[in-house]
Structures are given as structure tokens and as C-alpha cells.
N, C-alpha and C. Protein backbone atom coordinates (compact mmCIF):
# COMPACT_ATOMS: atom_id res chain seq x y z
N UNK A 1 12.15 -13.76 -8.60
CA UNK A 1 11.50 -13.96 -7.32
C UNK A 1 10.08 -14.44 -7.55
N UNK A 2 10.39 -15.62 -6.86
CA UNK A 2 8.20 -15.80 -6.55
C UNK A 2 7.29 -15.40 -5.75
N UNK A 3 6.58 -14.52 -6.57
CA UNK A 3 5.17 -13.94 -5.71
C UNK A 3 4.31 -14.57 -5.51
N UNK A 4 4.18 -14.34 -4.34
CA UNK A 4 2.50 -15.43 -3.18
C UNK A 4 1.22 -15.09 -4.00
N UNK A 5 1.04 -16.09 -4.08
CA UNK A 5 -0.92 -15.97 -4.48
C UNK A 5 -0.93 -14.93 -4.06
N UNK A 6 -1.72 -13.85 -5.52
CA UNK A 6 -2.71 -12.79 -5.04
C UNK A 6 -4.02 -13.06 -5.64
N UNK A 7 -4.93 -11.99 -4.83
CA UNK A 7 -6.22 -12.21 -5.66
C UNK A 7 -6.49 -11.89 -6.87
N UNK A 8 -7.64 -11.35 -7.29
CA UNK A 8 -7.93 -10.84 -8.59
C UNK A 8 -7.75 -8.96 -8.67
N UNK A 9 -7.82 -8.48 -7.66
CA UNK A 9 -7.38 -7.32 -7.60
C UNK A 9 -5.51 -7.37 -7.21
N UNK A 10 -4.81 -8.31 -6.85
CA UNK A 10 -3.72 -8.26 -6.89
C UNK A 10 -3.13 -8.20 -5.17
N UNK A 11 -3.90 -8.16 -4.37
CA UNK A 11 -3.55 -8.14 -2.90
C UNK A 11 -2.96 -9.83 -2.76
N UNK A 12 -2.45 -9.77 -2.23
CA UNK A 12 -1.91 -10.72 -1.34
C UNK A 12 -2.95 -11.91 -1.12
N UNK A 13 -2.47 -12.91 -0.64
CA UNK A 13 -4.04 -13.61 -0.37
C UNK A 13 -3.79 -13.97 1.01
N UNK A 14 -2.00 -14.20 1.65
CA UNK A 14 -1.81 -14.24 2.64
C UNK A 14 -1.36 -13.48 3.13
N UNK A 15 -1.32 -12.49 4.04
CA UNK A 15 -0.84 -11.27 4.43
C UNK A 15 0.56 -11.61 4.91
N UNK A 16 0.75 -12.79 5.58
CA UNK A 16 2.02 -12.93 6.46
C UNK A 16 2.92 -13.43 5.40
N UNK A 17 3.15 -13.25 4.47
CA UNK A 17 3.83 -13.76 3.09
C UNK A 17 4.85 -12.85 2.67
N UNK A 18 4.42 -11.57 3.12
CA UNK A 18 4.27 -10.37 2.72
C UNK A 18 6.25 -10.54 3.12
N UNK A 19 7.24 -9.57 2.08
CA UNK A 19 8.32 -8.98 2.33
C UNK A 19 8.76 -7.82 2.00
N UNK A 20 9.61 -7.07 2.37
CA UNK A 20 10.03 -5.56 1.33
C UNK A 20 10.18 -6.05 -0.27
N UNK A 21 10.88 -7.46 -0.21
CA UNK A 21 11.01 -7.55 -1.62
C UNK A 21 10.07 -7.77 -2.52
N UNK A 22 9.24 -8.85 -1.49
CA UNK A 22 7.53 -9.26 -2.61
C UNK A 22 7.06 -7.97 -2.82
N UNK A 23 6.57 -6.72 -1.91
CA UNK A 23 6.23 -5.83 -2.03
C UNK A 23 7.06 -5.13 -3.16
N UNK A 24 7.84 -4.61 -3.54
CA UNK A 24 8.72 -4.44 -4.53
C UNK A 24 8.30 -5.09 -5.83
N UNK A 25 8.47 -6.50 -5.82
CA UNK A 25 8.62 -7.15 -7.05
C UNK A 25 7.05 -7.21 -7.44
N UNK A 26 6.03 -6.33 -6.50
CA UNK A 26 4.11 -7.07 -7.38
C UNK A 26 4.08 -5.72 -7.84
N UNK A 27 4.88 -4.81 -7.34
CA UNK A 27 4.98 -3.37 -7.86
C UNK A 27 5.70 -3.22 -9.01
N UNK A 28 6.66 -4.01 -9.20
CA UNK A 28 7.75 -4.13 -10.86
C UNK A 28 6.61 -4.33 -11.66
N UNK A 29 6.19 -6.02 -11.16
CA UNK A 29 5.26 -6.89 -12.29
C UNK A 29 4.22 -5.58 -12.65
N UNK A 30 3.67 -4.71 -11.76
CA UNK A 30 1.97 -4.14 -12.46
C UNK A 30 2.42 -2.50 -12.93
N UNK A 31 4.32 -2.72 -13.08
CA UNK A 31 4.78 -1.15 -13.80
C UNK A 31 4.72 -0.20 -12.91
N UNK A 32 4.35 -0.11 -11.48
CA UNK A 32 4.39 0.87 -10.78
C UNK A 32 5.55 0.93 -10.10
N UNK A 33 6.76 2.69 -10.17
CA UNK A 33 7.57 2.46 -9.68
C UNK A 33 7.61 3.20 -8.00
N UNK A 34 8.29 2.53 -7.33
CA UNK A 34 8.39 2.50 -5.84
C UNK A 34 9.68 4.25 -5.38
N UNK A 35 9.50 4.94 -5.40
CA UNK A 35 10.61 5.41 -4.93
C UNK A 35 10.76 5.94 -3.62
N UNK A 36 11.68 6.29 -3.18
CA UNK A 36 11.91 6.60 -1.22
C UNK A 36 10.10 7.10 -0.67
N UNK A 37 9.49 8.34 -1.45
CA UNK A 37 8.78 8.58 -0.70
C UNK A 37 7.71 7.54 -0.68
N UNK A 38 7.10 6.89 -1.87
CA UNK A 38 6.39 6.25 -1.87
C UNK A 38 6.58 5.11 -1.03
N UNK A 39 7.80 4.72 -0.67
CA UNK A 39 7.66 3.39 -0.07
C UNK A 39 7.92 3.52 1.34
N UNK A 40 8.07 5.17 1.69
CA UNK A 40 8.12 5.46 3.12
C UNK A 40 6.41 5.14 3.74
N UNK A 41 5.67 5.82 3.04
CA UNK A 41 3.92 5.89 2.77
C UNK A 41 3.85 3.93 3.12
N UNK A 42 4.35 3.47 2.71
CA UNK A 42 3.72 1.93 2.46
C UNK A 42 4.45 1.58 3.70
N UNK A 43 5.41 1.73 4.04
CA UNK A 43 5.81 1.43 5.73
C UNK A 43 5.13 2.24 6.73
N UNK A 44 4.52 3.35 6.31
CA UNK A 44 3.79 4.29 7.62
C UNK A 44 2.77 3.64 7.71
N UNK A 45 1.70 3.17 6.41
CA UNK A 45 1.16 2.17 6.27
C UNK A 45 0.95 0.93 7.31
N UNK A 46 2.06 0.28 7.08
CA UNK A 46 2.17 -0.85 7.88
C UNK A 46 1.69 -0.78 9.38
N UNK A 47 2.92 0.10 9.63
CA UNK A 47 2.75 0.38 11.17
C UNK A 47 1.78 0.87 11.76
N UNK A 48 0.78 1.70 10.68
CA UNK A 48 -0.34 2.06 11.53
C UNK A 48 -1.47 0.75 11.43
N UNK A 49 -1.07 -0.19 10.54
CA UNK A 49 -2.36 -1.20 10.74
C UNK A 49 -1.48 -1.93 11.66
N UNK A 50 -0.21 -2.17 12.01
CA UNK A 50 0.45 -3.11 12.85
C UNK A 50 -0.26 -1.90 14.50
N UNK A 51 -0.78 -0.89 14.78
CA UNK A 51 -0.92 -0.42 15.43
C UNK A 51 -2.09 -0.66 15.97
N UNK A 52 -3.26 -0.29 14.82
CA UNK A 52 -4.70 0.01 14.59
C UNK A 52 -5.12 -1.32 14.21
N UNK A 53 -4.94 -2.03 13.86
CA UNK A 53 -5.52 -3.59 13.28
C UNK A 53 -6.55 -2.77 12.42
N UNK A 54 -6.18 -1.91 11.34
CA UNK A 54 -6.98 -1.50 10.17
C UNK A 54 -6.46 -0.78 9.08
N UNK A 55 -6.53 -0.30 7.80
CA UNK A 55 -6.41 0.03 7.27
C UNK A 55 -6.77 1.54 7.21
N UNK A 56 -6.25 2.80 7.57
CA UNK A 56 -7.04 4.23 7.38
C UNK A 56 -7.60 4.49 6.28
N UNK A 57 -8.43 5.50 6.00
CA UNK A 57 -8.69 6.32 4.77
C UNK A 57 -7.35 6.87 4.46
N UNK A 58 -8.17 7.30 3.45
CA UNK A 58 -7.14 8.80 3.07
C UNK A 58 -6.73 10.02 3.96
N UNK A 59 -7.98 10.32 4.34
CA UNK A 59 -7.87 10.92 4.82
C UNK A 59 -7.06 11.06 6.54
N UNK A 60 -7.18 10.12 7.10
CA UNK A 60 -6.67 9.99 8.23
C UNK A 60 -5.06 9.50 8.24
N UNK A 61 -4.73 8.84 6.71
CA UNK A 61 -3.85 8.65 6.79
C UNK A 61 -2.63 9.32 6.38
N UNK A 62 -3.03 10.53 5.45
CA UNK A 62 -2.55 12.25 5.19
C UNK A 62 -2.08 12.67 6.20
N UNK A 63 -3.05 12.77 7.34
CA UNK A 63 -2.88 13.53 8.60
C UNK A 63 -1.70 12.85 9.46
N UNK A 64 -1.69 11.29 9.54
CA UNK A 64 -0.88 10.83 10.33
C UNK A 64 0.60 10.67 9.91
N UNK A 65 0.35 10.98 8.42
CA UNK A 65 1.91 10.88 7.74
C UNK A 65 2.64 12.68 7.95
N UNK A 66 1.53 13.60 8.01
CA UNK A 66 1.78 15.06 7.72
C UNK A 66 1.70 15.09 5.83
N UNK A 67 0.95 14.59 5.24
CA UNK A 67 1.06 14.85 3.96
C UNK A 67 -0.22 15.26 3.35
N UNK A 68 0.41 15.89 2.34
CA UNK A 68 -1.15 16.81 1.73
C UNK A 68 -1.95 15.43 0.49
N UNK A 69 -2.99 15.31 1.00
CA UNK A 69 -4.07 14.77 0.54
C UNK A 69 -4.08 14.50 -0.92
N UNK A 70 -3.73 15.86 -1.62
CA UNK A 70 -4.19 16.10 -2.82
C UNK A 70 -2.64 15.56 -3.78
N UNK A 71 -1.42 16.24 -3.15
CA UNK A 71 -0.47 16.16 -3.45
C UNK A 71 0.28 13.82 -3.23
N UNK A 72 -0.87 13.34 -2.88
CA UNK A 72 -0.67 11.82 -2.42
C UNK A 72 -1.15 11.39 -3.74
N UNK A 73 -2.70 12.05 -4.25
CA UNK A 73 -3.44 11.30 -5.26
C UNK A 73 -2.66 11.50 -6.50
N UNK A 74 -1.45 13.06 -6.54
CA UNK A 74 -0.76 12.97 -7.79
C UNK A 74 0.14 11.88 -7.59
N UNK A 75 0.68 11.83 -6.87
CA UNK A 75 1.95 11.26 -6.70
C UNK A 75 1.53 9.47 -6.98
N UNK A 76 0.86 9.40 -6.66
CA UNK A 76 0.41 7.56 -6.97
C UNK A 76 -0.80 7.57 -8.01
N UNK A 77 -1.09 9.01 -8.89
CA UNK A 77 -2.20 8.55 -10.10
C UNK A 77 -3.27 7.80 -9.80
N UNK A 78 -3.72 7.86 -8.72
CA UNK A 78 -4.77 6.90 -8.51
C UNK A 78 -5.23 7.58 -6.90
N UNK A 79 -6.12 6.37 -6.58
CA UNK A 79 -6.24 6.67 -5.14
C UNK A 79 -5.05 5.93 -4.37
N UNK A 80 -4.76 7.33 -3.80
CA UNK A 80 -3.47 6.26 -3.24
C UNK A 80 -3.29 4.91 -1.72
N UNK A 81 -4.51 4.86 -1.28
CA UNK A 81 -4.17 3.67 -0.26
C UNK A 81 -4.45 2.78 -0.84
N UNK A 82 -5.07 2.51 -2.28
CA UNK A 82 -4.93 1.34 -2.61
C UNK A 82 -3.74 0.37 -3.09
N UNK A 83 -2.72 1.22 -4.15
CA UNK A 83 -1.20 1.36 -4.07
C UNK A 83 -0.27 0.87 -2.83
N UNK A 84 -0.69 1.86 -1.92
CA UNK A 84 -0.13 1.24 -1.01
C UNK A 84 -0.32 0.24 0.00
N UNK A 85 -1.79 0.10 0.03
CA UNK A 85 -1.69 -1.49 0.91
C UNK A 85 -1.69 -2.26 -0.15
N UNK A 86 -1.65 -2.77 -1.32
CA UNK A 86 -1.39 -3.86 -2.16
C UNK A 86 0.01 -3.92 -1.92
N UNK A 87 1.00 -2.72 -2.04
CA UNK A 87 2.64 -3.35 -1.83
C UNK A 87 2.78 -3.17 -0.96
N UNK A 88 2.28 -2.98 0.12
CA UNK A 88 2.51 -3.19 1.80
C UNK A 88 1.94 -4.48 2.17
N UNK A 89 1.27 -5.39 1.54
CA UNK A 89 0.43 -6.09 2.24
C UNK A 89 -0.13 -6.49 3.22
N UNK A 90 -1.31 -5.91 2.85
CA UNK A 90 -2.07 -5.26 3.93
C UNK A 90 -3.41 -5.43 2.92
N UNK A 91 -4.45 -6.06 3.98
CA UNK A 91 -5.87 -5.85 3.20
C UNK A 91 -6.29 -4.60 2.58
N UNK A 92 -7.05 -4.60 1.72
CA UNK A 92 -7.58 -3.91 0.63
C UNK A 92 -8.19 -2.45 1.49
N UNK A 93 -8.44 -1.48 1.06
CA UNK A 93 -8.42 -0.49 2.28
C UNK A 93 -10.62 -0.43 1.87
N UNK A 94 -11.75 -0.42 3.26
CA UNK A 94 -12.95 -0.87 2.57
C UNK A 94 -13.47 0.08 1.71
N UNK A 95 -12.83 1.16 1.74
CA UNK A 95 -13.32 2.32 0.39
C UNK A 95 -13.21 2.05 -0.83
N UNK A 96 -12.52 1.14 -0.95
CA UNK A 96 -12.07 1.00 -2.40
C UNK A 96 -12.58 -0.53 -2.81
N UNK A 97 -13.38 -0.52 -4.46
CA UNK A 97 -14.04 -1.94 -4.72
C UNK A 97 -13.83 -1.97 -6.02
């Protein structure tokens, strides 16, 4: 499969490009694996910027999923909205540089 121009951090460059599968396959290419919960997170994702025309924190976005905060940052080794709006495509969330 061919993936759409991303930037140098790996987002998307066109958002509307965006598919379950591209999302999938920029997640193969950078070794991160996707499983049910994680990719439920990247569709709750979606819908709240398809809602909000924004990206949440962390924090707000814990609350709107019902998920524990702390138990998100293990689960994606990182901060996790960045994870997930890169394979959601979805702009870069502005906390993160």
C-alpha cells in the first residue's frame, strides 16, 4: 500500500487522505502495533475532532473515552495523543513538539 506524504514528524500532510488502512499501514511502517483497544482510542479520536474541530489533551480526552490517564501512557509508551492522531489522521495534538 501507498502512504500519502507525511511530514517530518510523520502526520499526514493531507488529512483527507487519511483511511483505516493508511492509518494501519504508517503504524506497521514506524513498528507500532494497533490492537482493538488502541484503535478504538484513534476512532474516539476522530469523532471528537469530527465533533470539536480540535484535537483534545490528554486529559480531556481520558475523560471522554472513560479511560484512566495513566493506564493510556502505558499502553502507547509514549504520550499517547500523539500515537493516536498520527494513525487517525488528524493534526498533531498543540502539546506536543
Amino acid at each position: 500500500m501507498e502512504i500519502p506524504e507525511r511530514d517530518g514528524d510523520g502526520y499526514l500532510v493531507d488529512m483527507s487522505t487519511w483511511t483505516p488502512e493508511i492509518g494501519r499501514a504508517m503504524a506497521e511502517l514506524d513498528g507500532v502495533e494497533l490492537d482493538d483497544v488502541k484503535w478504538e482510542q484513534i476512532l474516539k479520536a476522530r469523532e471528537y475532532y469530527e465533533d470539536h474541530a480540535v484535537v483534545p489533551p490528554i486529559r480531556k480526552f481520558s475523560k471522554y473515552i472513560g479511560a484512566d490517564q495513566k493506564e493510556m501512557f502505558k499502553m502507547w509508551m509514549t504520550g499517547p495523543m500523539k500515537p493516536i492522531t498520527k494513525y487517525g489522521g488528524l493534526p498533531k495534538p498543540t502539546g506536543c513538539v
